[in-house]
C-alpha atoms as a PDB file:
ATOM      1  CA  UNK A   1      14.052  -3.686  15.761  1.00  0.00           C
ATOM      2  CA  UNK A   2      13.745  -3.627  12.308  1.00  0.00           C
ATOM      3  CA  UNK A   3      13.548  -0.149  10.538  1.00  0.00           C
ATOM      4  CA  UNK A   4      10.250   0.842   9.015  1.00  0.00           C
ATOM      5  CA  UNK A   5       9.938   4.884   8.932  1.00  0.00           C
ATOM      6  CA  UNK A   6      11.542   6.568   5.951  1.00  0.00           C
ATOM      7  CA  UNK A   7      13.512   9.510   5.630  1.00  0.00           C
ATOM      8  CA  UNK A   8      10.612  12.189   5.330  1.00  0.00           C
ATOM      9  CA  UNK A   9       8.437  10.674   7.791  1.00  0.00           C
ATOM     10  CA  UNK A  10      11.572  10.545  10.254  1.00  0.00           C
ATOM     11  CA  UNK A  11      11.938  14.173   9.502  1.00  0.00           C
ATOM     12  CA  UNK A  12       7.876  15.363  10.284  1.00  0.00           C
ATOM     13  CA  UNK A  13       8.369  13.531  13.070  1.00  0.00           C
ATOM     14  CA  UNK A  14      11.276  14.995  14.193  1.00  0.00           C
ATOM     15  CA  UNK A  15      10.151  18.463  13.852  1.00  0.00           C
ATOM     16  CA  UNK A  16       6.443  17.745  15.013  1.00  0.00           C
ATOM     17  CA  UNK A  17       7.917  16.285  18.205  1.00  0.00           C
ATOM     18  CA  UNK A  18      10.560  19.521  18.844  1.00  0.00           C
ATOM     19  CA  UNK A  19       7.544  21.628  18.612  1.00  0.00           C
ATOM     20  CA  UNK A  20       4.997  20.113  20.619  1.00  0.00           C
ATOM     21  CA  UNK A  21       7.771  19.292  23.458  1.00  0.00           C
ATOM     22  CA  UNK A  22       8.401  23.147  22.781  1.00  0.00           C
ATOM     23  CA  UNK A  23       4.857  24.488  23.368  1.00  0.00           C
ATOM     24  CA  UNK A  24       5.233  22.341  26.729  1.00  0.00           C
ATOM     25  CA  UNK A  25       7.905  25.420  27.784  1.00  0.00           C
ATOM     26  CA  UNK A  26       6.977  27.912  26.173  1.00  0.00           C
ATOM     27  CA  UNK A  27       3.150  27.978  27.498  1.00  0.00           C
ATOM     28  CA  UNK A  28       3.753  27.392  30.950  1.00  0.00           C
ATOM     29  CA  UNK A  29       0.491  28.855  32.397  1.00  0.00           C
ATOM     30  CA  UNK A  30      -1.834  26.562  29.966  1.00  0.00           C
ATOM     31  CA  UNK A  31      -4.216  24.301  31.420  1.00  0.00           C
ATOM     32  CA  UNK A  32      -3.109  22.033  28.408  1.00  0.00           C
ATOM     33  CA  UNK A  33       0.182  22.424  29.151  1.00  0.00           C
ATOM     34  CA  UNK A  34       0.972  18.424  29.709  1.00  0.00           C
ATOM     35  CA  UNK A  35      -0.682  17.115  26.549  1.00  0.00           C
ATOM     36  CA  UNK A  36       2.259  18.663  24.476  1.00  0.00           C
ATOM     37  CA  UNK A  37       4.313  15.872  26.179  1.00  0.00           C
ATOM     38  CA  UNK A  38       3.139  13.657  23.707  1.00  0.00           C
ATOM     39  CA  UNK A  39       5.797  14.792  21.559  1.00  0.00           C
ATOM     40  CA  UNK A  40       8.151  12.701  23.163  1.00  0.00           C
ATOM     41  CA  UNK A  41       6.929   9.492  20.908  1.00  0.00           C
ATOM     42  CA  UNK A  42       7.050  11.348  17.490  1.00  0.00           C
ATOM     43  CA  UNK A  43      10.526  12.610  18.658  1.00  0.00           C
ATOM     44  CA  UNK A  44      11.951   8.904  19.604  1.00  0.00           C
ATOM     45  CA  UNK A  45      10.055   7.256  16.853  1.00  0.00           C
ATOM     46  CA  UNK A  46      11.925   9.785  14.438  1.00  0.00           C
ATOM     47  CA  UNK A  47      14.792   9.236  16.159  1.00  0.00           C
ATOM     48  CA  UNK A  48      15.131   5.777  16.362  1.00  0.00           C
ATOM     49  CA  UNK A  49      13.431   5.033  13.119  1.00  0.00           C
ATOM     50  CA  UNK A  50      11.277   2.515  13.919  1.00  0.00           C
ATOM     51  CA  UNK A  51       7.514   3.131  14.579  1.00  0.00           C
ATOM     52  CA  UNK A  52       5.673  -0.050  16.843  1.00  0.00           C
ATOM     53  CA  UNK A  53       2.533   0.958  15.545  1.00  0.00           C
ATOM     54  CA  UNK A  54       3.466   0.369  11.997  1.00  0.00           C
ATOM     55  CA  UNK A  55       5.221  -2.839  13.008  1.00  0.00           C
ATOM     56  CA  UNK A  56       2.007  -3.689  14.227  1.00  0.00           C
ATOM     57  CA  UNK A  57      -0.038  -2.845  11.134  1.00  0.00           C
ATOM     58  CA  UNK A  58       2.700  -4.357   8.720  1.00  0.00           C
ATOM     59  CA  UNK A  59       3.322  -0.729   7.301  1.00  0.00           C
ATOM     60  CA  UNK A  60       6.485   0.796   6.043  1.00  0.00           C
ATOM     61  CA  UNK A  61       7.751   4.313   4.669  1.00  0.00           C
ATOM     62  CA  UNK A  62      11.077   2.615   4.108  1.00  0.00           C
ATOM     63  CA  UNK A  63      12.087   2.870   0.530  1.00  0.00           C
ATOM     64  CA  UNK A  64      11.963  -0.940  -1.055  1.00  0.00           C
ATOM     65  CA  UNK A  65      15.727  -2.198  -1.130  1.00  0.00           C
ATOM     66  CA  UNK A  66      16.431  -3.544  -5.171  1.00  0.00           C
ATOM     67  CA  UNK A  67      18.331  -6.722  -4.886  1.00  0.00           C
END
């Protein structure tokens, strides 16, 4: 797959994903408790830097390569 989130949306990502999969532990008694989960795609798009979403949409944060 080809690339297609930049370097600061791979890092908001990143951290949005570590902190909702963090309120999933740390609030254990919540009712909402399992929504938090959803961090897990953030945290692998971020990861993996490649969003399908934006593939879908024909968007990229991917700095333009100069040839």
């Amino acid at each position: 797959m080809k690339s297609n989130v930049g370097t600061v949306d791979r890092v908001i990502r990143i951290l949005a994903g570590v902190v909702l999969l963090a309120m999933f532990f740390v609030y254990q008694d919540a009712a909402w408790r399992y929504f938090a989960l959803i961090g897990i795609i953030p945290l692998f798009t971020g990861l993996f830097g490649t969003c399908p979403l934006y593939s879908l949409f024909g968007l990229s944060t991917c700095p333009v390569k100069k040839t």
